[in-house]
N, C-alpha and C. Protein backbone atom coordinates (compact mmCIF):
# COMPACT_ATOMS: atom_id res chain seq x y z
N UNK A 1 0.82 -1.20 0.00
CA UNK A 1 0.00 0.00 0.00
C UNK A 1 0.86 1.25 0.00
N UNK A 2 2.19 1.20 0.52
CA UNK A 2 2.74 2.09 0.43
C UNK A 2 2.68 3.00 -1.16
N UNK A 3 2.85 2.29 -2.39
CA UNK A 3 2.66 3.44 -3.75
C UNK A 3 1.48 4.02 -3.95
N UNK A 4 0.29 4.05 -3.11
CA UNK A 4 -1.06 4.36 -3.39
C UNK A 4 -0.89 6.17 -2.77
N UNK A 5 -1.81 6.78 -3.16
CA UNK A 5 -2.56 8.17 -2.63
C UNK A 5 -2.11 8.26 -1.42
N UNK A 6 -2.41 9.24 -0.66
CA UNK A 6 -3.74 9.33 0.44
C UNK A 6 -4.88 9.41 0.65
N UNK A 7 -5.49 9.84 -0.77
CA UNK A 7 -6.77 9.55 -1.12
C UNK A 7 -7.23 8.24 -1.62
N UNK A 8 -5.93 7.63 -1.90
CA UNK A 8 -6.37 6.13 -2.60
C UNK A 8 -6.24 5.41 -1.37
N UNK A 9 -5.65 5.51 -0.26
CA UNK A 9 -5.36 4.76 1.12
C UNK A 9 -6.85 5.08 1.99
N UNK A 10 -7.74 6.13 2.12
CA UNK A 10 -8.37 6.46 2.65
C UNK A 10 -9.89 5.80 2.03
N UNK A 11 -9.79 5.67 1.14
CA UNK A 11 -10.29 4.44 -0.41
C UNK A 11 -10.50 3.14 -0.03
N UNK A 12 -9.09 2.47 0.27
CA UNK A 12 -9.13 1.15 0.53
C UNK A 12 -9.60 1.01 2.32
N UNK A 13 -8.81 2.21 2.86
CA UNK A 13 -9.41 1.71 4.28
C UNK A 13 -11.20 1.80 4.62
N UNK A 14 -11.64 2.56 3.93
CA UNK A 14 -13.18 2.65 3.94
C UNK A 14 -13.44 1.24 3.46
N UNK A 15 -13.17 0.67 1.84
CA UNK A 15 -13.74 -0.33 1.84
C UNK A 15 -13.41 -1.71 2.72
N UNK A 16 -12.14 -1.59 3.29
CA UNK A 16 -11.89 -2.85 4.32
C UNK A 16 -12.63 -2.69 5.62
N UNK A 17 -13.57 -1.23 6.14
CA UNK A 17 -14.03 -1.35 7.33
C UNK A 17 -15.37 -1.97 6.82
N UNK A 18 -15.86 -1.43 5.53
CA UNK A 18 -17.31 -1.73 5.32
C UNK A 18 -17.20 -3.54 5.00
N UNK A 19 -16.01 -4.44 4.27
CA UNK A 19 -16.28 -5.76 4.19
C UNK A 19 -15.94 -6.58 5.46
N UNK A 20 -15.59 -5.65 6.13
CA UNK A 20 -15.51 -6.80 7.68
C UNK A 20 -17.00 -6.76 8.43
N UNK A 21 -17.82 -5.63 7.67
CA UNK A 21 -19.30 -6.06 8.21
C UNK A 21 -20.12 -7.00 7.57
N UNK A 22 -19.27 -7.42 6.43
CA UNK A 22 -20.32 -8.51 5.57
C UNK A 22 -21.37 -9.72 6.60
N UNK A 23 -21.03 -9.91 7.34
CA UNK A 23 -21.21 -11.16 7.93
C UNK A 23 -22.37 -10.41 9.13
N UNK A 24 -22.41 -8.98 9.21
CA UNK A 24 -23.27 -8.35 10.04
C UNK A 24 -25.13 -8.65 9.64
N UNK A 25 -25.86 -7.81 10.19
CA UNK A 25 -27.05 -8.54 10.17
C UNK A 25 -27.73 -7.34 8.71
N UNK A 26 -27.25 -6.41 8.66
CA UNK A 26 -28.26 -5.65 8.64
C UNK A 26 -27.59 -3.89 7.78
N UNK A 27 -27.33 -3.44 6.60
CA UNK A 27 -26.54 -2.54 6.09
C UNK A 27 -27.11 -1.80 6.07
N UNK A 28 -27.21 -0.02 6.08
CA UNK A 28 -27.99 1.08 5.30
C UNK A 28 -27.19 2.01 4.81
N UNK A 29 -27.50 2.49 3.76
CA UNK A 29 -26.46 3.66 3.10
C UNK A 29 -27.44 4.06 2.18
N UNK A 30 -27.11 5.79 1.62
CA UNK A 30 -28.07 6.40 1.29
C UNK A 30 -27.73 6.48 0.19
N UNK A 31 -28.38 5.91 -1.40
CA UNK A 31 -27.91 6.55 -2.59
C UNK A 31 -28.97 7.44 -3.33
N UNK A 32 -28.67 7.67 -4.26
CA UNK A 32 -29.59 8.48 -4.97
C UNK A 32 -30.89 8.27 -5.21
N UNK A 33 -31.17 7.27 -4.76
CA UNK A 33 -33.20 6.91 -4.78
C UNK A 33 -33.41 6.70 -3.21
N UNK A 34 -32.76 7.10 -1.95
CA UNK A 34 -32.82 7.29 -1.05
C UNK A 34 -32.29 6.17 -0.07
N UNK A 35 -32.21 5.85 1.34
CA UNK A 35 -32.06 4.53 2.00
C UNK A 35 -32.09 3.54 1.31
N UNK A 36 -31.04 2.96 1.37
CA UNK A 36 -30.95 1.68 0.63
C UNK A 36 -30.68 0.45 1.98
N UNK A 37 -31.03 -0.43 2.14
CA UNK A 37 -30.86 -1.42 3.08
C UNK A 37 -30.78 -2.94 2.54
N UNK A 38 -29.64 -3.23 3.19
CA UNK A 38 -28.74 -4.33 2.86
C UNK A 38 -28.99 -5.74 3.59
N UNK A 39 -29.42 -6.54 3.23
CA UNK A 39 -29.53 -7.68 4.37
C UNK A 39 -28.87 -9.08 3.05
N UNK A 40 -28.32 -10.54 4.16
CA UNK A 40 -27.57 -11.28 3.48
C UNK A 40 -28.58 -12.01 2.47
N UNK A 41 -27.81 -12.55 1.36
CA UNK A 41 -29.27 -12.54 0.12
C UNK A 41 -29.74 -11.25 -0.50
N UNK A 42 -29.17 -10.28 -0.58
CA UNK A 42 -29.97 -9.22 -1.29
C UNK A 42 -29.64 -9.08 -2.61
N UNK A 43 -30.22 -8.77 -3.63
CA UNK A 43 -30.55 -9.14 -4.99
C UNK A 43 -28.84 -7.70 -5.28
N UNK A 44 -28.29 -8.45 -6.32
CA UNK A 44 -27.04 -8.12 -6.75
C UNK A 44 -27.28 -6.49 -7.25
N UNK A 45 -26.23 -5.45 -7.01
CA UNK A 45 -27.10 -4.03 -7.41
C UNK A 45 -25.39 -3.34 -7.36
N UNK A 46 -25.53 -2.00 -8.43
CA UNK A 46 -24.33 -1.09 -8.42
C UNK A 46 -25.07 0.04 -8.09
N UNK A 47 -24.51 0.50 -7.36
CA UNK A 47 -25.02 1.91 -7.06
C UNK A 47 -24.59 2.90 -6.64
N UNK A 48 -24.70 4.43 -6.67
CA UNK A 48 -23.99 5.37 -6.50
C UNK A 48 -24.33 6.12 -5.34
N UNK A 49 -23.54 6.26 -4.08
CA UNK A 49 -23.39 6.83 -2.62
C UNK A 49 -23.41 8.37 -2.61
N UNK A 50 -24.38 8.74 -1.76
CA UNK A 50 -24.60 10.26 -1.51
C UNK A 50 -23.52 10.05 -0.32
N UNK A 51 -22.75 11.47 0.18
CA UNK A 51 -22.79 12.17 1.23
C UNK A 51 -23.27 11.47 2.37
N UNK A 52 -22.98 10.96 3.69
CA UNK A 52 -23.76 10.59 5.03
C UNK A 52 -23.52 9.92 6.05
N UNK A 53 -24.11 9.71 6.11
CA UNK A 53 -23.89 8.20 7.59
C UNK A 53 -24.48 6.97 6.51
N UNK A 54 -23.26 5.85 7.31
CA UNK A 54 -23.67 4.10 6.93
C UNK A 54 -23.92 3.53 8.00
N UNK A 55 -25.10 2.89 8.25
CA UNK A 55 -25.40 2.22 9.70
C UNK A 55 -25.09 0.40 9.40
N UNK A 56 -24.34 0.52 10.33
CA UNK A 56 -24.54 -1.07 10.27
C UNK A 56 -25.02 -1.55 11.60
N UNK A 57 -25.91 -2.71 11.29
CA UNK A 57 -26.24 -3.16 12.97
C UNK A 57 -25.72 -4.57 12.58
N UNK A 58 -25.73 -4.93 14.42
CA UNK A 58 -24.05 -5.87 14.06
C UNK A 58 -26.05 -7.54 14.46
N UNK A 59 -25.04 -8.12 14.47
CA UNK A 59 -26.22 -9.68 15.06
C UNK A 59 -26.40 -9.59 16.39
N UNK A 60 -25.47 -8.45 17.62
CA UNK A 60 -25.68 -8.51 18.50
C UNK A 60 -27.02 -7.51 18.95
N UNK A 61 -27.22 -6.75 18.31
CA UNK A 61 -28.11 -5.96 18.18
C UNK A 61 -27.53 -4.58 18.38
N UNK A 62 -26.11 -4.27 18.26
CA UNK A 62 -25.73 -2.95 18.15
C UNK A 62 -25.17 -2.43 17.04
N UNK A 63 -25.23 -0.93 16.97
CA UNK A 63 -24.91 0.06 15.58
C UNK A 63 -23.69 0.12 15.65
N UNK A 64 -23.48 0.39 14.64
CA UNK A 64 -21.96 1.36 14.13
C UNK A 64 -22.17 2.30 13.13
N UNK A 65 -22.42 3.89 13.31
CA UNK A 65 -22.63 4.78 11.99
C UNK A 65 -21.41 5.30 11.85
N UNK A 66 -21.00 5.38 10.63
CA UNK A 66 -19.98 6.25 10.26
C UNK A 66 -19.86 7.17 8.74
N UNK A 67 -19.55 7.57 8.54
CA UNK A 67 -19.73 8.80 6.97
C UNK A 67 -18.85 8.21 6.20
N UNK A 68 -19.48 8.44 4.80
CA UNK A 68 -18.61 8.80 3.58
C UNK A 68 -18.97 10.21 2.94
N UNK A 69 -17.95 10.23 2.06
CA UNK A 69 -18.19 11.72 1.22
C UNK A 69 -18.50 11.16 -0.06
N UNK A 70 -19.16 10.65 -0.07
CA UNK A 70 -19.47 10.16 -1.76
C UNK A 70 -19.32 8.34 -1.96
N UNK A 71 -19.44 7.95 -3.37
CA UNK A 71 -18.74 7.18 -3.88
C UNK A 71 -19.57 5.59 -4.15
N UNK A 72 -19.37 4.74 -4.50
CA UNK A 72 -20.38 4.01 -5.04
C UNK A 72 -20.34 2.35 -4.51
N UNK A 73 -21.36 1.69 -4.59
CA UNK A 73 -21.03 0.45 -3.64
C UNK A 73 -22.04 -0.78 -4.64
N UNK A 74 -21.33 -1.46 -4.47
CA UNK A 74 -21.39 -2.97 -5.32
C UNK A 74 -21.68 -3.89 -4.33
N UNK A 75 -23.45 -4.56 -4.26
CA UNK A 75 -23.74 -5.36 -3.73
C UNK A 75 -24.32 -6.98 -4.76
N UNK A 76 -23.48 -8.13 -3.67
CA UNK A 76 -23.74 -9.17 -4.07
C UNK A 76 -24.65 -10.28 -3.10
N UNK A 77 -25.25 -11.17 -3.70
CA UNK A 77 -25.87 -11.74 -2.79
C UNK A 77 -24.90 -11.92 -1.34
N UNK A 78 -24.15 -12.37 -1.59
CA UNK A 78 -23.36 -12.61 0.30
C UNK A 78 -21.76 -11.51 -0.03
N UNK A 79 -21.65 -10.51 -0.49
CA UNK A 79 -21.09 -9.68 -0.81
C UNK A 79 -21.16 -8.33 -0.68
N UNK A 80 -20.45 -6.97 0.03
CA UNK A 80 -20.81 -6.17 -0.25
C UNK A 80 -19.35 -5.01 -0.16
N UNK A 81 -19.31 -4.39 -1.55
CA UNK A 81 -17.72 -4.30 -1.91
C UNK A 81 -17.70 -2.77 -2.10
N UNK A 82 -17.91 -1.78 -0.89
CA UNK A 82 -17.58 0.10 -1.28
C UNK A 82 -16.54 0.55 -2.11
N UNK A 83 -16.55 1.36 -2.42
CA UNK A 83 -16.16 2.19 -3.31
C UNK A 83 -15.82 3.49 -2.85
N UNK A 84 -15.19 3.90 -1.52
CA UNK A 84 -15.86 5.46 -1.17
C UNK A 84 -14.78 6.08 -0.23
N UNK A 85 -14.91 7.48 -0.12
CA UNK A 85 -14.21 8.27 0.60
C UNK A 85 -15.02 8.33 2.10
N UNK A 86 -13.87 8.21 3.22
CA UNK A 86 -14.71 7.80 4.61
C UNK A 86 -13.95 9.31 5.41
């Protein structure tokens, strides 16, 4: 990682916090047709990230919100792969 950005490091660390929630219960992030919500099995989708908070609730029954500034996120049935500035 060392030849990358700091914008390209800030890139990858967003998407490595968001795939260690794969296995969580429950995703939300806001794109351009509004709340989008993520659960395991959800029908395969590309889509483009507003500005906000991402909630994840874990299986224990607690949150984690945190922001991006943009950027776009690729969901697969047991997959879910950001794209984004955190």
């Amino acid at each position: 990682m060392d030849e990358l950005t700091e914008e390209d490091k800030k890139t990858v660390a967003c998407s490595r916090k968001i795939e260690r929630f794969l296995s969580q219960t429950f995703f939300v992030a806001e794109d351009e047709q509004g709340d989008l919500g993520i659960m395991p099995g959800h029908t395969a989708l590309l889509t483009k990230l507003l500005s906000g908070p991402v909630r994840v609730v874990k299986q224990n029954g607690e949150e984690e919100i945190f922001y991006v500034s943009g950027g776009f996120l690729e969901v697969q049935p047991n997959s879910v792969t950001p794209f984004c500035h955190k």
